[in-house]
Protein backbone atom coordinates (compact mmCIF):
# COMPACT_ATOMS: atom_id res chain seq x y z
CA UNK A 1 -33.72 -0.85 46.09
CA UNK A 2 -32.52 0.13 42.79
CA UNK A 3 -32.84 -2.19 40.08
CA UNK A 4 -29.88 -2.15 36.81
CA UNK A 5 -31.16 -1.48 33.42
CA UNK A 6 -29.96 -3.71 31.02
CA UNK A 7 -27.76 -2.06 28.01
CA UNK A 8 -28.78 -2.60 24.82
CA UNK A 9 -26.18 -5.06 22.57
CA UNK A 10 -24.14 -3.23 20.39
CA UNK A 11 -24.67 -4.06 16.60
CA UNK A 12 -21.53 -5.51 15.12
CA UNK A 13 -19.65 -3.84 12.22
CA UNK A 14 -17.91 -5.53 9.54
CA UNK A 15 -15.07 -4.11 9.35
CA UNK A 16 -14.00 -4.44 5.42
CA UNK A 17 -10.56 -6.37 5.00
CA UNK A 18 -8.48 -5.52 2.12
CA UNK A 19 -6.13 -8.21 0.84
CA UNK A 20 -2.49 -7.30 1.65
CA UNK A 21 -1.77 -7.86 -2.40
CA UNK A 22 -3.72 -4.66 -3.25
CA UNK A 23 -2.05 -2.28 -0.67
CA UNK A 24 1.54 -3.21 -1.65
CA UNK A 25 1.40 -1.15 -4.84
CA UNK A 26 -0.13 2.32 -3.43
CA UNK A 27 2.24 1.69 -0.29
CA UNK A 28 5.07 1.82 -2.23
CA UNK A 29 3.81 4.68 -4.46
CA UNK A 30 3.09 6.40 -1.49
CA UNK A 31 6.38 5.78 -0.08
CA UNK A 32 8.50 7.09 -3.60
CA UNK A 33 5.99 10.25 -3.66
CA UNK A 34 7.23 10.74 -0.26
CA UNK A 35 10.85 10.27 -1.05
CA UNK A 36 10.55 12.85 -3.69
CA UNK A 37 8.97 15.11 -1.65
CA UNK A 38 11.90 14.93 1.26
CA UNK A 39 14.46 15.21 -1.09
CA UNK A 40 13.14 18.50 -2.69
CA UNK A 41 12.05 19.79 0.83
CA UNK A 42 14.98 18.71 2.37
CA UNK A 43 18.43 17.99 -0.41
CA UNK A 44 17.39 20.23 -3.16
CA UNK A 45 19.90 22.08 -2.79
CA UNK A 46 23.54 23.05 -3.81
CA UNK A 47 25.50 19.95 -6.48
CA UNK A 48 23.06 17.75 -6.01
CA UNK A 49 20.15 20.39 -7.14
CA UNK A 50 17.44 18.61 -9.73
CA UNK A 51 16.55 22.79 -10.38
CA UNK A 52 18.18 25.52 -11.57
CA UNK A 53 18.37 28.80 -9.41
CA UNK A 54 17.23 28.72 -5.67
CA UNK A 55 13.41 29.63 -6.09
CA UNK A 56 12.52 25.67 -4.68
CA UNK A 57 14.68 26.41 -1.51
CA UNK A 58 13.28 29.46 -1.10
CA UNK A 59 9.69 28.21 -1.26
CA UNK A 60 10.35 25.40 1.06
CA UNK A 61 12.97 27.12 3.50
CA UNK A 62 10.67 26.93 6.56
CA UNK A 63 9.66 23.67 6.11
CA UNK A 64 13.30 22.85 5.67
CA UNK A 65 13.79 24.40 9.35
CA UNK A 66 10.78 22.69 10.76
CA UNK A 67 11.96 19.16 9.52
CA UNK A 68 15.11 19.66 10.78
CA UNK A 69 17.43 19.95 7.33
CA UNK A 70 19.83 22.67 8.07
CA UNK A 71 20.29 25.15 4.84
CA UNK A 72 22.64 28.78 6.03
């Protein structure tokens, strides 16, 4: 007959909660340091260009094709 070994209880973790007052400012950083980044990966480019010459489109022309942005 074959008897069941008890498992051993797992120890809890406290899991550390972070009020929802501190992550509203680096979410919103976050989110305009992302903005900037789409718009010179994906607009910079043409009238609208922040930069002078096409040495930003050229450094970010594959990533432009792998998000999507056409740019020919």
């Amino acid at each position: 007959m074959a008897q069941g070994a008890a498992l051993p209880a797992r120890p809890s973790v406290a899991v550390p909660v972070v009020p929802l007052r501190e992550l509203v400012p680096w979410a919103v950083f976050a989110g305009v340091i992302l903005l900037a980044l789409l718009y010179l990966v994906g607009m910079d480019q043409g009238a609208t260009s922040v930069f002078s010459g096409s040495m930003l489109h050229e450094f970010v022309h594959d990533g432009r094709h792998l998000l999507g942005f056409p740019c020919h």
